[in-house]
Protein backbone atom coordinates (compact mmCIF):
# COMPACT_ATOMS: atom_id res chain seq x y z
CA UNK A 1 -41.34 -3.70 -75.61
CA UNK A 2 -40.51 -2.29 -72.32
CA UNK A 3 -37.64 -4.31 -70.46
CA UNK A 4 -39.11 -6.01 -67.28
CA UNK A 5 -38.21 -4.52 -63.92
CA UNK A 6 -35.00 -6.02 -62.12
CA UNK A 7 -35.59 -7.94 -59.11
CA UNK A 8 -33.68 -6.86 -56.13
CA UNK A 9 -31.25 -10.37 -55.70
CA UNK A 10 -32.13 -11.97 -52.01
CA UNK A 11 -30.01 -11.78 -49.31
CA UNK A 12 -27.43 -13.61 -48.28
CA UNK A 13 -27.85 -15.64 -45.00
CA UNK A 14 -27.04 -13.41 -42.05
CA UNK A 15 -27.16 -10.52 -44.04
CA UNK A 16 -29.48 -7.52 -43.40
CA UNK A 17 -31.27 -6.64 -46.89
CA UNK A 18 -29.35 -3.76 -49.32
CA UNK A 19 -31.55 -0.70 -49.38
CA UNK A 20 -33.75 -0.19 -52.28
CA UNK A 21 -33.22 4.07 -52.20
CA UNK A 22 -30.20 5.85 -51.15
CA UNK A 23 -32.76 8.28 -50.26
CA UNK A 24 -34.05 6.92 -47.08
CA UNK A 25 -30.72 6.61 -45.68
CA UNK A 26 -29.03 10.02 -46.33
CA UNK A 27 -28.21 11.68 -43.30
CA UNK A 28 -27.66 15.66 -43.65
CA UNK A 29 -24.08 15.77 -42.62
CA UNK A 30 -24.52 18.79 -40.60
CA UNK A 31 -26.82 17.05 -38.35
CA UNK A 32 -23.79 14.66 -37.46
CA UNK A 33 -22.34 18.04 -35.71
CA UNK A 34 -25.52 19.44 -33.80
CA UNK A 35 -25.41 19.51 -29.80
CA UNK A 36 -27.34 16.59 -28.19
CA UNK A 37 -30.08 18.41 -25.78
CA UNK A 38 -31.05 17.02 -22.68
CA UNK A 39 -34.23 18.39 -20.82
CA UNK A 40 -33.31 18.02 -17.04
CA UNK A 41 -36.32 20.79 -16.23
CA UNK A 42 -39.90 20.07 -19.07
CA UNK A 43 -41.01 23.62 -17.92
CA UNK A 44 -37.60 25.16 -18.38
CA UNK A 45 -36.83 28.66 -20.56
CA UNK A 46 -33.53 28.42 -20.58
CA UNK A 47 -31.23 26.10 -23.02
CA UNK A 48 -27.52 26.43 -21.82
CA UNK A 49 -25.38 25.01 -25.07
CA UNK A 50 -22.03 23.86 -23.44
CA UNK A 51 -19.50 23.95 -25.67
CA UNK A 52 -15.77 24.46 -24.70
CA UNK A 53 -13.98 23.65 -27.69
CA UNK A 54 -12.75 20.61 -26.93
CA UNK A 55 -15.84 18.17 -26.08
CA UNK A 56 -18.62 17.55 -28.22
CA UNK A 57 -21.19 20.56 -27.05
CA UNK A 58 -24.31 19.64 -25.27
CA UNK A 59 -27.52 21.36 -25.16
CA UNK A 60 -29.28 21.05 -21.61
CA UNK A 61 -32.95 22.38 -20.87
CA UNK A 62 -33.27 24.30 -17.22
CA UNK A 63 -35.24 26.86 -15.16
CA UNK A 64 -34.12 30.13 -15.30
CA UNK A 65 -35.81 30.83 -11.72
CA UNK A 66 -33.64 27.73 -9.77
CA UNK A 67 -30.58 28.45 -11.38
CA UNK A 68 -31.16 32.50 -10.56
CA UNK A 69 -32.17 32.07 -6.87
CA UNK A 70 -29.29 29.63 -6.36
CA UNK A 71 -26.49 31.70 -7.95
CA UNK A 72 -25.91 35.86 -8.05
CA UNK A 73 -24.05 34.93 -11.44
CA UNK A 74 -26.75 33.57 -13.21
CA UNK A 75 -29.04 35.90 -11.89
CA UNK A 76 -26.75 38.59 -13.27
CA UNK A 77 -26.46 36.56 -16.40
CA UNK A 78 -30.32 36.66 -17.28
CA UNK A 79 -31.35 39.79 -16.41
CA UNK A 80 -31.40 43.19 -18.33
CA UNK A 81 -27.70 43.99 -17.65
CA UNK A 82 -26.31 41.58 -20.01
CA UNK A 83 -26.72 40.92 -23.70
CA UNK A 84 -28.30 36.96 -23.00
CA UNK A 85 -30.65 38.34 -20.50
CA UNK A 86 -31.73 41.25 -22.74
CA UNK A 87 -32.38 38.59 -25.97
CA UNK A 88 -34.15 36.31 -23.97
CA UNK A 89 -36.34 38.78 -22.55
CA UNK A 90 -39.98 36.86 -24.01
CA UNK A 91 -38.60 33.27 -23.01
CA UNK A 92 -40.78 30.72 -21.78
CA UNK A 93 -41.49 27.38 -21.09
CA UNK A 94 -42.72 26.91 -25.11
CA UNK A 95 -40.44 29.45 -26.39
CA UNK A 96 -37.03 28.75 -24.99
CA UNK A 97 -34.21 30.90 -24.65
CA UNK A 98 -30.39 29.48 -25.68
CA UNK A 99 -27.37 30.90 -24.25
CA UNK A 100 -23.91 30.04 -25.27
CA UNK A 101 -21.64 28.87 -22.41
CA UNK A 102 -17.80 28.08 -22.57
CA UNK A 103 -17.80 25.52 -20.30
CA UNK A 104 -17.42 21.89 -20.05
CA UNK A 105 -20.34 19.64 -21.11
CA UNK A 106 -19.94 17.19 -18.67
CA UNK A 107 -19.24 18.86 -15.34
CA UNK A 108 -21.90 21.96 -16.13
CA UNK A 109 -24.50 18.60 -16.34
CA UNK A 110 -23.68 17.41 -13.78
CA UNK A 111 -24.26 20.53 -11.75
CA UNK A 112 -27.62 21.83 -13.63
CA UNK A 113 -28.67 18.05 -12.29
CA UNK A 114 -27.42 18.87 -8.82
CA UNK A 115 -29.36 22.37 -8.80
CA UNK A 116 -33.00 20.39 -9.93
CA UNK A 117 -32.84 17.75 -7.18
CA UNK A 118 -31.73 14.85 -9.72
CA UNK A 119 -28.65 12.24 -8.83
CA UNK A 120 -25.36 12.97 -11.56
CA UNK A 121 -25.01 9.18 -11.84
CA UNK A 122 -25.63 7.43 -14.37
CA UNK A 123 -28.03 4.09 -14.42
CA UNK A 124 -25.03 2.26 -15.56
CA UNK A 125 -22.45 3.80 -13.10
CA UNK A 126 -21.48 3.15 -9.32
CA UNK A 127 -20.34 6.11 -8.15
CA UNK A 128 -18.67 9.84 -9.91
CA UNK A 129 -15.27 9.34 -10.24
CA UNK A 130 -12.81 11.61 -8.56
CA UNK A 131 -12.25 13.57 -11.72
CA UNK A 132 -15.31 14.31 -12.66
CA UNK A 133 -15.61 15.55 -8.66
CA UNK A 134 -12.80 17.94 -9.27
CA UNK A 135 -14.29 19.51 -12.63
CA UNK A 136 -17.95 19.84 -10.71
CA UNK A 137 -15.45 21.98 -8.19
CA UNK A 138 -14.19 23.91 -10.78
CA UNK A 139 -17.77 24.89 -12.42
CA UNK A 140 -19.76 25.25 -9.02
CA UNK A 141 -16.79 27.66 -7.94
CA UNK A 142 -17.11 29.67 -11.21
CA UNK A 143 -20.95 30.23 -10.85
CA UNK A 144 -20.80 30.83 -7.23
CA UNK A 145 -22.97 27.33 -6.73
CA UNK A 146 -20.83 26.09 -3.87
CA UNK A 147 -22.62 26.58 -1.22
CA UNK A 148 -26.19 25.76 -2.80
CA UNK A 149 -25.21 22.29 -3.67
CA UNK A 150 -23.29 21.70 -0.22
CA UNK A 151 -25.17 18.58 1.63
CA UNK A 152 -25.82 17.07 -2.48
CA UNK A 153 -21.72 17.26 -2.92
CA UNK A 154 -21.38 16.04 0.64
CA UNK A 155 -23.02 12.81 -0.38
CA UNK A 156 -21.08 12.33 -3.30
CA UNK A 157 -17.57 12.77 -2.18
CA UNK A 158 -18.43 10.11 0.78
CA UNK A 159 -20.06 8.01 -1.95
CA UNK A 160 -17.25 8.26 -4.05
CA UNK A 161 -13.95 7.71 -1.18
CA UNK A 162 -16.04 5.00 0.21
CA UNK A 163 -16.01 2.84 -2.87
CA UNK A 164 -13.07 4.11 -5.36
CA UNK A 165 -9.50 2.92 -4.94
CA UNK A 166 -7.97 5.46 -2.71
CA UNK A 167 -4.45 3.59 -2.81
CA UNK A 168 -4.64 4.94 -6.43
CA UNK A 169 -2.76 8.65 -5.80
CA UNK A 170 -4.13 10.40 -8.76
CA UNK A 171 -7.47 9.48 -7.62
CA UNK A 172 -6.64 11.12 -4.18
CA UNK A 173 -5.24 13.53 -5.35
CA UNK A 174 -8.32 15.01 -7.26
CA UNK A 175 -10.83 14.30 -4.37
CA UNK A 176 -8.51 16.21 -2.11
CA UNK A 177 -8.60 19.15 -4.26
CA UNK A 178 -12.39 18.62 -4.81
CA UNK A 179 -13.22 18.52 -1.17
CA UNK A 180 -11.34 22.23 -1.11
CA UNK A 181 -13.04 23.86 -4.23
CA UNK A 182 -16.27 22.31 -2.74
CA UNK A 183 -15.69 23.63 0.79
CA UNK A 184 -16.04 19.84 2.31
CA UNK A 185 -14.42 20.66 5.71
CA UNK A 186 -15.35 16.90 6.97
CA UNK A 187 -14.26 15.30 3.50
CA UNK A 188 -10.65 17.37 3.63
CA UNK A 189 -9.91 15.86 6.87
CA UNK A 190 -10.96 12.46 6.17
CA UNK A 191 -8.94 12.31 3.01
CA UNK A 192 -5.83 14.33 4.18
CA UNK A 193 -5.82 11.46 6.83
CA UNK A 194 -6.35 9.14 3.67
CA UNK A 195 -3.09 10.56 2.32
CA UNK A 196 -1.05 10.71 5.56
CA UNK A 197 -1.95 6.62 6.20
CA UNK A 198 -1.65 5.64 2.52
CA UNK A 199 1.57 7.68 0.96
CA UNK A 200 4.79 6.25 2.32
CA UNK A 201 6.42 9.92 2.15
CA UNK A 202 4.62 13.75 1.04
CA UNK A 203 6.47 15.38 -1.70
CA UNK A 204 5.48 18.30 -3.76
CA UNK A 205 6.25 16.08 -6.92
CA UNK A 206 4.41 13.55 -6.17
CA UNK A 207 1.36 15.68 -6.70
CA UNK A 208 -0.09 16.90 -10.30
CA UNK A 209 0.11 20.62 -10.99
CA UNK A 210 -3.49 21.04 -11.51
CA UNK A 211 -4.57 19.53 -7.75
CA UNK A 212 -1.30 21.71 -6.20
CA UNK A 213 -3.16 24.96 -7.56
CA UNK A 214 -6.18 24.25 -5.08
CA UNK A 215 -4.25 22.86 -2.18
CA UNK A 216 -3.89 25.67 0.76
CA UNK A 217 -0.51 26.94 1.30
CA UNK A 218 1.24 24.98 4.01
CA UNK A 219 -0.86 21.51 2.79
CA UNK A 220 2.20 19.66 2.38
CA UNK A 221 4.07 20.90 4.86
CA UNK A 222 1.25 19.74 7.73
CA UNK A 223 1.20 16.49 6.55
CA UNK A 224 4.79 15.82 6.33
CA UNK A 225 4.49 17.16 9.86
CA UNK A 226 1.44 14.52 10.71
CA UNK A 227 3.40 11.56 9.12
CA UNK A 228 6.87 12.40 10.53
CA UNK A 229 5.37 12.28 14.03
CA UNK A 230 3.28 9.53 13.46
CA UNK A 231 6.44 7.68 12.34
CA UNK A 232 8.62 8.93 15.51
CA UNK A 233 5.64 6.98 17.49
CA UNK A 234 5.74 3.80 15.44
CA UNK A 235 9.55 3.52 16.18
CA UNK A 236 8.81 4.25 19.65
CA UNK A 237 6.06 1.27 19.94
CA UNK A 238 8.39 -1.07 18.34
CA UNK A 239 11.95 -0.12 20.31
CA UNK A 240 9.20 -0.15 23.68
CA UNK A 241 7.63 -3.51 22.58
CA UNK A 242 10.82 -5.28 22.49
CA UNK A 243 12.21 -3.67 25.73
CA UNK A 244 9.30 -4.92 27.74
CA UNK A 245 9.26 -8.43 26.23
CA UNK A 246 13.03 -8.99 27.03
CA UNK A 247 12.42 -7.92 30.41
CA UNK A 248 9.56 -10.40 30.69
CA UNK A 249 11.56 -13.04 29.03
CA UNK A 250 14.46 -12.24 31.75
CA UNK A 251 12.02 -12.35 34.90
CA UNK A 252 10.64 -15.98 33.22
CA UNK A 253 13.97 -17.73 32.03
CA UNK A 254 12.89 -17.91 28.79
CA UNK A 255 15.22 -15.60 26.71
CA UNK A 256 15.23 -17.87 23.56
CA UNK A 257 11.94 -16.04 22.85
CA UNK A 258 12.92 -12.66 22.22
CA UNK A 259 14.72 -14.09 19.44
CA UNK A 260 11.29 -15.65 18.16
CA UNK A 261 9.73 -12.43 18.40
CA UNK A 262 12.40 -10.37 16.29
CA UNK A 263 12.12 -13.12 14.02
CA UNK A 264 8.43 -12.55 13.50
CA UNK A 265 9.13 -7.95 13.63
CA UNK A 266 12.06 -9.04 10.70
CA UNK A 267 9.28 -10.96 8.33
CA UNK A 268 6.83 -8.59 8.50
CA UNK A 269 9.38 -5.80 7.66
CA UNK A 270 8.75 -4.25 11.27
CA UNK A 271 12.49 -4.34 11.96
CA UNK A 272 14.46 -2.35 10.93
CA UNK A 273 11.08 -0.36 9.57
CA UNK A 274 11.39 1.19 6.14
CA UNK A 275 8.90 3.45 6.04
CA UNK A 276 9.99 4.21 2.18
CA UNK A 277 8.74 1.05 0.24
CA UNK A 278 5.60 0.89 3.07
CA UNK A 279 2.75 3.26 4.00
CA UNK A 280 1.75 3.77 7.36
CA UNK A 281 -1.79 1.87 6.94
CA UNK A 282 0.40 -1.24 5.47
CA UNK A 283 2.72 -1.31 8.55
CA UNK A 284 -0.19 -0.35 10.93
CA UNK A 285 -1.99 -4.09 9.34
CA UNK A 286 1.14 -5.46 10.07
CA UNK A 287 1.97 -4.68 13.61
CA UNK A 288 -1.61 -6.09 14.46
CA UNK A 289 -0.68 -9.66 12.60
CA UNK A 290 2.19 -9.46 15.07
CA UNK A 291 2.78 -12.97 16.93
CA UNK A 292 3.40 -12.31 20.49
CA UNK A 293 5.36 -15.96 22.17
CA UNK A 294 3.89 -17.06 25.02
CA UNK A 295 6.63 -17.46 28.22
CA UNK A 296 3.69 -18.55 31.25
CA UNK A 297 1.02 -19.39 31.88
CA UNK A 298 0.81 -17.47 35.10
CA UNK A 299 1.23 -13.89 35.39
CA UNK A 300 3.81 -14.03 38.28
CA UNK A 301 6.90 -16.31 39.18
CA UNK A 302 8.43 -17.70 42.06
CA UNK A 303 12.24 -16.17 42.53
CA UNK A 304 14.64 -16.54 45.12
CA UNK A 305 14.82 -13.07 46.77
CA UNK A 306 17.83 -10.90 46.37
CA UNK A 307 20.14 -11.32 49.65
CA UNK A 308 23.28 -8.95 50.50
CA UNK A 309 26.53 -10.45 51.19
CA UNK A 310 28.13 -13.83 49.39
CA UNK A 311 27.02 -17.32 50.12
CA UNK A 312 29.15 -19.80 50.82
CA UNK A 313 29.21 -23.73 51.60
CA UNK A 314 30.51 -25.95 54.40
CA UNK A 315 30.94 -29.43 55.26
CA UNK A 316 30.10 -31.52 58.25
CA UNK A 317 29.59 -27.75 59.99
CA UNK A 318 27.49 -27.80 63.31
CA UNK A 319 25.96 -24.55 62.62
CA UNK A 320 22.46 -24.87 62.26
CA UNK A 321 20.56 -25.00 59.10
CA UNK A 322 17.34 -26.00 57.80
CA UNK A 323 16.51 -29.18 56.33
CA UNK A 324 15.56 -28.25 53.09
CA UNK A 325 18.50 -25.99 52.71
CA UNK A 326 20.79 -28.49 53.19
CA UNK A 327 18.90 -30.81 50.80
CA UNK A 328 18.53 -28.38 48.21
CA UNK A 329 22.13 -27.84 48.59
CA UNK A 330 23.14 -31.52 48.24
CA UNK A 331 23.72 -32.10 51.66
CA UNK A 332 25.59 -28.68 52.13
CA UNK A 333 24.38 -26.41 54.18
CA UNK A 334 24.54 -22.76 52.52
CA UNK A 335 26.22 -19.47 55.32
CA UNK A 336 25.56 -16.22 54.02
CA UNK A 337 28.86 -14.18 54.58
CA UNK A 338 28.45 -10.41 55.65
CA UNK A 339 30.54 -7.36 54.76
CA UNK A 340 32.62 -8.16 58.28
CA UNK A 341 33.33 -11.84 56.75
CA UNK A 342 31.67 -13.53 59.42
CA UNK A 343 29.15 -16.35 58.32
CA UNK A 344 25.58 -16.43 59.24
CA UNK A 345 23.02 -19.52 58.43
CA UNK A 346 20.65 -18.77 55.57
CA UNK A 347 17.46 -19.91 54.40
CA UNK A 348 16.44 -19.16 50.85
CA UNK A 349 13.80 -17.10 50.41
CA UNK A 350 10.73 -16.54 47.37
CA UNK A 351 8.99 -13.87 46.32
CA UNK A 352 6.85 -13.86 43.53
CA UNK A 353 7.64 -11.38 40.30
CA UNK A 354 4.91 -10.29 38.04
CA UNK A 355 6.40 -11.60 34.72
CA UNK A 356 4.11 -8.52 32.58
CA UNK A 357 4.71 -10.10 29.37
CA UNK A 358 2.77 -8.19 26.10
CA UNK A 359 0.55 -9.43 24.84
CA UNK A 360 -1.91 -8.91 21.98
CA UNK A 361 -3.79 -6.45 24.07
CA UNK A 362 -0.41 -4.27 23.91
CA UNK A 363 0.03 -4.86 20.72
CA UNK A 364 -3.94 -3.47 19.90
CA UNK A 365 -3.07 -0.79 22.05
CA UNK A 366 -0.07 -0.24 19.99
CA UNK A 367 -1.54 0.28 16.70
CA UNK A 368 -4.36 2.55 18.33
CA UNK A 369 -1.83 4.85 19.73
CA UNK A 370 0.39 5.30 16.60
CA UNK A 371 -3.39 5.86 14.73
CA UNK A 372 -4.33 8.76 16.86
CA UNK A 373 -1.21 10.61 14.89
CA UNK A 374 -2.82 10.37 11.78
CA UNK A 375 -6.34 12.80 12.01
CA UNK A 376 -6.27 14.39 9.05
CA UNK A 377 -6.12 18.20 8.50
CA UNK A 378 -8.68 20.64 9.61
CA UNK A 379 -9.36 22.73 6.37
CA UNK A 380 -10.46 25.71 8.27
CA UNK A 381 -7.14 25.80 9.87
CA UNK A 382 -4.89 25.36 7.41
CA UNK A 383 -6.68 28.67 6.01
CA UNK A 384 -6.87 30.33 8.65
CA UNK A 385 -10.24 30.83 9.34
CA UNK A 386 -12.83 30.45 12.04
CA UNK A 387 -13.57 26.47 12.69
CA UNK A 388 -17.18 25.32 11.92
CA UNK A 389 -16.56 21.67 12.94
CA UNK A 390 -15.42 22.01 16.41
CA UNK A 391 -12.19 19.87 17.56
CA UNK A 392 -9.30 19.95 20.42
CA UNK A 393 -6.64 21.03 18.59
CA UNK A 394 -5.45 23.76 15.84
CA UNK A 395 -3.44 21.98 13.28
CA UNK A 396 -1.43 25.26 13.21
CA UNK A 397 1.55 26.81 15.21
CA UNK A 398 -0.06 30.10 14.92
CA UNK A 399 -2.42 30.87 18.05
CA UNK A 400 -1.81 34.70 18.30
CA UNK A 401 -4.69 36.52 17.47
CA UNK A 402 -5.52 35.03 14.04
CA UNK A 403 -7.59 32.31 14.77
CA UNK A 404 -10.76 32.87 16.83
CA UNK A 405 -13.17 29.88 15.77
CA UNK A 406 -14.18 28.98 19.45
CA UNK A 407 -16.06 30.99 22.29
CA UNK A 408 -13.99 31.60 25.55
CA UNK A 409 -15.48 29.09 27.59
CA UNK A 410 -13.86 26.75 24.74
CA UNK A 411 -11.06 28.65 23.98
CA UNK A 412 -9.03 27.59 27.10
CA UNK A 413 -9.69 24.09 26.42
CA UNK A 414 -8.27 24.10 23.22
CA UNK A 415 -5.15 26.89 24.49
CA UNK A 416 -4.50 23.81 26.90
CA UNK A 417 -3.79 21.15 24.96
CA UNK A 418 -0.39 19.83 23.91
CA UNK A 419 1.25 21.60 20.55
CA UNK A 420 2.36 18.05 18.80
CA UNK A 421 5.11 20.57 16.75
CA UNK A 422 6.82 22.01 20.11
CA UNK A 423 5.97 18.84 22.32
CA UNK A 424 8.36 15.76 22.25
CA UNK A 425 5.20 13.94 24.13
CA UNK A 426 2.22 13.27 22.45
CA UNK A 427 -0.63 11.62 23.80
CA UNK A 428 -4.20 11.38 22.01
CA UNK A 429 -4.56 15.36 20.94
CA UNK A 430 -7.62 14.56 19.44
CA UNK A 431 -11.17 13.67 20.79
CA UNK A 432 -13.81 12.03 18.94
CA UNK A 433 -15.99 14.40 19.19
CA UNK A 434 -13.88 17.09 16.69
């Protein structure tokens, strides 16, 4: 007699049941290894497979026509002249063409997405981090995209410095060098102002290798230049601060106060300032916390007025003298002696001083002042090339004949203002409207 079939045993609780037949679980293993594909375009003809070597390769579906009339390389890439263009000569929207390309899965995604009108951001994600910025730079510069996916990248990179951590330095870094392989002429200067405000000195090592390959040659060296000047002015504010509040404090009696107020510059680490263990933006917040005393209520004072000569007292004299003189005097009428020694009666009198204490408004004014140093760089400058986002002043001691970015009715405006690397005096060189 045949034995009885064996009943599968139940499973335990919280257990998922033991399959019946390896067979409906096997997996070819080669499958395990094949290219995810993503169709960013349904009528697309083209399959790029990214696969550098070092990331899992990706498979993404486009149009041959956007990514041709966007970029002379791909257009080069798909016609007759090369080998991919000559295979895929038949390829269609139901037939498909796949090219190999060594590049990066993630960044060449991210630009295919850029090219077909979609957002590179993930549902799940805030904003493209800075790295991922720099390798889109690196990809869109290779295919000669730059300039197609301009006002897209322009988004992004304010997207991005607006909501990442740009105290973090290797984050900086990267969107730095991504706003020069992307051309970002607005972005450059906002984050090279970024860098001037936030790093409490520039040094070459201080910067990866990778973002120093992209940086223009003299970078560095103009933002030393920006932060040493902005830090001349900051000691300038302070040293001028405390001059005019000791005068004040002179003109109302109240000296004890200065002492108050270099009490308050010690604790927040505005005197002596050590602009090595703070930024600029940290000691900028600080001087604007900064407690001013208050001497008067009144913005002048009553003082005796300066006399010439030496004053001198008498007793039971018959020369006359006023009253209140002699009362102020306790009963001693004052004589004002003259360079021949003779004596003459003299009656005190007032005038009234403006004390001019500073006051918060000063100290506003202050922190405005020493914030006009810090601008940025102008990326068009620092490579010497004609300006497309017009401003006051080249951030460049080169005028000569190499840079022409203005007209001649503009030129002389610009030829007039200050050079902040010859000048010792520096006020605002910049206008909002750059």
């Amino acid at each position: 007699m045949a034995d009885p079939p064996q009943s599968t045993p139940p499973a335990a609780p919280g257990q998922s049941a033991l399959p019946t037949d390896s067979s409906d679980t096997e997996v070819p293993l080669t499958t395990l290894f094949e290219p995810t594909e993503e169709c960013i375009c349904p009528f697309g003809d083209i399959i790029l497979n990214a696969d550098d070597g070092f990331h899992p390769p990706q498979k993404l579906r486009v149009s041959s026509c956007i990514l041709a009339m966007s970029s002379k390389v791909f257009k080069a890439l798909f016609s007759k002249k090369f080998a991919e263009g000559q295979a895929g000569e038949g390829r269609s929207a139901e037939t498909p063409h796949e090219i190999l390309v060594k590049d990066a899965p993630t960044p060449l995604h991210h630009l295919c997405l850029l090219l077909h009108q979609q957002i590179p951001v993930a549902d799940n994600e805030n904003y493209i981090s800075p790295a991922a910025l720099l390798e889109l730079g690196l990809v869109a510069d290779k295919y000669d995209l730059v300039e197609a996916i301009r006002l897209q990248v322009h988004s992004l990179l304010t997207d991005t410095a607006s909501k990442d951590d740009l105290d973090d330095y290797a984050s900086l870094n990267k969107l730095v060098a991504a706003s020069v392989l992307l051309d970002q002429v607005a972005a450059f200067r906002h984050l090279t102002k970024e860098l001037v405000l936030r790093r409490p000195t520039i040094q070459a090592g201080q910067f990866d290798d990778q973002c120093l390959a992209y940086f223009p040659s003299g970078l560095l060296a103009s933002l030393f230049s920006q932060q040493s000047i902005a830090r001349q002015e900051f000691t300038a504010q302070i040293t001028a601060l405390i001059e005019q509040f000791s005068k004040a404090s002179a003109v109302a009696n109240a000296k004890g106060d200065v002492q108050k107020l270099i009490e308050n510059l010690r604790s927040l680490d505005l005197m002596p300032l050590n602009f090595k263990r703070c930024n600029l933006k940290q000691l900028l917040g600080r001087l604007a916390s900064v407690h001013i005393p208050l001497m008067s209520v009144s913005e002048t004072i009553s003082k005796e007025k300066a006399y010439h000569g030496s004053l001198v007292y008498r007793n039971g004299s018959t020369a006359p003298a006023d009253y209140d003189e002699v009362w102020l005097n306790g009963g001693r009428p004052r004589y004002r002696r003259d360079s021949n020694g003779s004596l003459h009666s003299h009656k005190t009198e007032w005038e009234q001083l403006p004390i001019n204490a500073p006051t918060h408004i000063t100290v506003a004014s202050s922190v405005k002042k020493i914030g006009e140093m810090c601008v940025g760089i102008c990326l068009d400058c620092i490579q010497d090339k004609p300006c497309r986002v017009r401003h006051t002043h080249c951030w460049a001691d080169k005028w000569a004949d190499k840079w022409g970015g203005f007209d001649g009715e503009t030129w002389d405006e610009v030829h007039s203002k200050i050079d902040i690397f010859n000048e010792a005096d520096y006020p605002g060189y910049w206008d909002d409207a750059w």
